[in-house]
C-alpha atoms as a PDB file:
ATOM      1  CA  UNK A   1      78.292  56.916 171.717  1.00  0.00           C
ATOM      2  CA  UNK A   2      76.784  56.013 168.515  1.00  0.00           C
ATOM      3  CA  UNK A   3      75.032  52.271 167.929  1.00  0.00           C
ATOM      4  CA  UNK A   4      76.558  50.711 164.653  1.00  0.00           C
ATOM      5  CA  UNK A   5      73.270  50.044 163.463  1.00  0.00           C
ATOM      6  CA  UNK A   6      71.427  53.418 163.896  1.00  0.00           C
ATOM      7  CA  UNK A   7      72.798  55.987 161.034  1.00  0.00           C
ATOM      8  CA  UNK A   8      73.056  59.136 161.671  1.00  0.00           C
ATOM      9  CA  UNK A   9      70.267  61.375 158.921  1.00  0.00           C
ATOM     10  CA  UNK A  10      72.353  63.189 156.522  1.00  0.00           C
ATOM     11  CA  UNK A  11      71.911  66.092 154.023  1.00  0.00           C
ATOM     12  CA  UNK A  12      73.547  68.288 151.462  1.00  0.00           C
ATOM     13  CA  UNK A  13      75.262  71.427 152.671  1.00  0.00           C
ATOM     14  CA  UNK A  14      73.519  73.097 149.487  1.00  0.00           C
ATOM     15  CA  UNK A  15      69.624  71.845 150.977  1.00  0.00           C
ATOM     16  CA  UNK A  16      70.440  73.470 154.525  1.00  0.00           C
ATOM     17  CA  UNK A  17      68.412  77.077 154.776  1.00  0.00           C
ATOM     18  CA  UNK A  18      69.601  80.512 155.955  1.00  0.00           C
ATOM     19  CA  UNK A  19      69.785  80.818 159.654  1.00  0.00           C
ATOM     20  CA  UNK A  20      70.428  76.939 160.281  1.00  0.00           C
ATOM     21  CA  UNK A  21      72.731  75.169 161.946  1.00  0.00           C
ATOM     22  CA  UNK A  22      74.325  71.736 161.102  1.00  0.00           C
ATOM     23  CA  UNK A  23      77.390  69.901 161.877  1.00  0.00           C
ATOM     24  CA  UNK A  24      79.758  68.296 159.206  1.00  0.00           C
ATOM     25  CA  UNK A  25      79.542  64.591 158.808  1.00  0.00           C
ATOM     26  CA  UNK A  26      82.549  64.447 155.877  1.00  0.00           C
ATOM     27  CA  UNK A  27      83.204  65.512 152.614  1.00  0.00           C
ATOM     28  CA  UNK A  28      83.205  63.554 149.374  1.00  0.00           C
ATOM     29  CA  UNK A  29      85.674  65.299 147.358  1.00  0.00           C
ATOM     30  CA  UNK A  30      88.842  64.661 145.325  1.00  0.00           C
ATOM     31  CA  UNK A  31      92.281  64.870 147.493  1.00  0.00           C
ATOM     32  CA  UNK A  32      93.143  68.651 146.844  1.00  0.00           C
ATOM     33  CA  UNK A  33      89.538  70.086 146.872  1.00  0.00           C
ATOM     34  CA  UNK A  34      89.813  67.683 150.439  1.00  0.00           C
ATOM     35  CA  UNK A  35      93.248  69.564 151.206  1.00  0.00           C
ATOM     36  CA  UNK A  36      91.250  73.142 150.494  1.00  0.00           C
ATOM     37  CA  UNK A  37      88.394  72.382 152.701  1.00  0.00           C
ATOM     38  CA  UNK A  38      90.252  71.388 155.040  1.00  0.00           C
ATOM     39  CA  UNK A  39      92.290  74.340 155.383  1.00  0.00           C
ATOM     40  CA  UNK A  40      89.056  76.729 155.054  1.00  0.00           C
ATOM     41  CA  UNK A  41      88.263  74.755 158.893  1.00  0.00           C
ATOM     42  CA  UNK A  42      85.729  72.390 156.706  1.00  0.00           C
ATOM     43  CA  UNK A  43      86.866  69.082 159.278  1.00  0.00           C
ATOM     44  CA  UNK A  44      84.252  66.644 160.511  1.00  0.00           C
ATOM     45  CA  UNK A  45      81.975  67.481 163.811  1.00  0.00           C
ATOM     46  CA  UNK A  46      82.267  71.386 162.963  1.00  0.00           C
ATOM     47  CA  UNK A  47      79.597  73.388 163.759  1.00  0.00           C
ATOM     48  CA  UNK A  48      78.321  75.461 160.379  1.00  0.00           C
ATOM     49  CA  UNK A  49      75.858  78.386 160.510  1.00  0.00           C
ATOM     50  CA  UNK A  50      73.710  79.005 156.884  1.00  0.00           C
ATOM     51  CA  UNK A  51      74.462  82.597 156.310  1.00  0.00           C
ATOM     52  CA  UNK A  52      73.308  82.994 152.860  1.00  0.00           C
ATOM     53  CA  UNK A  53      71.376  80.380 150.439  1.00  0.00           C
ATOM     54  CA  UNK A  54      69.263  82.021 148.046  1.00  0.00           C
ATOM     55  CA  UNK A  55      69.010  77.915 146.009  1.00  0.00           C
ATOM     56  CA  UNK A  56      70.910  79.043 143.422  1.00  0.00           C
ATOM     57  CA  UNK A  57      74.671  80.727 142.693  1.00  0.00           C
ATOM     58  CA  UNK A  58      77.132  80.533 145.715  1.00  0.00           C
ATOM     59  CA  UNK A  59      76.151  80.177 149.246  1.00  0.00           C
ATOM     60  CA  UNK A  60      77.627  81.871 152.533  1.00  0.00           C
ATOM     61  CA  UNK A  61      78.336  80.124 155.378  1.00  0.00           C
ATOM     62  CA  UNK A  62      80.149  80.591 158.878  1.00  0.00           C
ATOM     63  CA  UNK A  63      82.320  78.405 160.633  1.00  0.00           C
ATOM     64  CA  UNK A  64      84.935  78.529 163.579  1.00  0.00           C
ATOM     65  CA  UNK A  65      84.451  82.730 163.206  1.00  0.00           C
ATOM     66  CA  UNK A  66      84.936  82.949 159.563  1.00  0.00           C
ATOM     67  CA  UNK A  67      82.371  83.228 156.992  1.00  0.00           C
ATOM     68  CA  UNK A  68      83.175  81.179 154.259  1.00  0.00           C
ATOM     69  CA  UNK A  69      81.441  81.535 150.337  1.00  0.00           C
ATOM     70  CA  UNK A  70      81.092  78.000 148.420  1.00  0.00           C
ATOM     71  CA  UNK A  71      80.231  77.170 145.257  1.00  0.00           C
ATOM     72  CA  UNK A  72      77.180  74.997 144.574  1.00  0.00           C
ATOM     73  CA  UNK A  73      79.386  72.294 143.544  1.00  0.00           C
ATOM     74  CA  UNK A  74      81.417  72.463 146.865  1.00  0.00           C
ATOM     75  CA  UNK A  75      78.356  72.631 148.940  1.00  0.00           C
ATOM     76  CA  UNK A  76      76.573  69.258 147.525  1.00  0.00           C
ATOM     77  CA  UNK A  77      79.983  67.491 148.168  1.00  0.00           C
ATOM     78  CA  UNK A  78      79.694  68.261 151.864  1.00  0.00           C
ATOM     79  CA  UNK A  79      77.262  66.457 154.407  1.00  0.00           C
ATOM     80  CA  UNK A  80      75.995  67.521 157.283  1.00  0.00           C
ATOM     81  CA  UNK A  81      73.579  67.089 159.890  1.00  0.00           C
ATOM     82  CA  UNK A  82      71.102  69.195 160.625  1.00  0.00           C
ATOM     83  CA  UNK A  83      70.549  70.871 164.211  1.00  0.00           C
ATOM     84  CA  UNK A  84      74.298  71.381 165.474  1.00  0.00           C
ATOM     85  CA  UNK A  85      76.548  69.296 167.349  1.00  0.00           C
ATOM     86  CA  UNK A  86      76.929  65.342 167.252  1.00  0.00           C
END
């Protein structure tokens, strides 16, 4: 269980590095970009695997068995935390 007053250290998806894993806090996006992520399995408490991230151009990522390509836009709209599940 999580104390109200202790946060929870958050990053960009875009500033995670190849090989990591981090689990999604939420995603700051409009309502149908929020609809799209949603649908690509991008729901909070997921656990997300850094395929690719060269820090620049699109980035590759894998979650619930799919491998997923996002934009750099996308990426910086999603939080995360770093080392896996909650």
């Amino acid at each position: 269980m999580n104390h109200p007053c202790i946060s929870i250290p958050s990053i960009q998806l875009d500033q995670a590095r190849k090989g990591e894993h981090v689990t999604l806090l939420s995603v700051q996006c409009s309502r149908g970009i929020m609809s799209r992520m949603t649908s690509l399995g991008f729901t909070p408490g997921v656990e997300i695997e850094i395929v690719q991230n060269f820090g620049r151009g699109p980035m590759v990522v894998s979650l619930r068995g799919t491998r997923v390509a996002l934009g750099r836009g996308e990426a910086r709209k999603i939080l995360v935390q770093k080392g896996g599940s909650l």
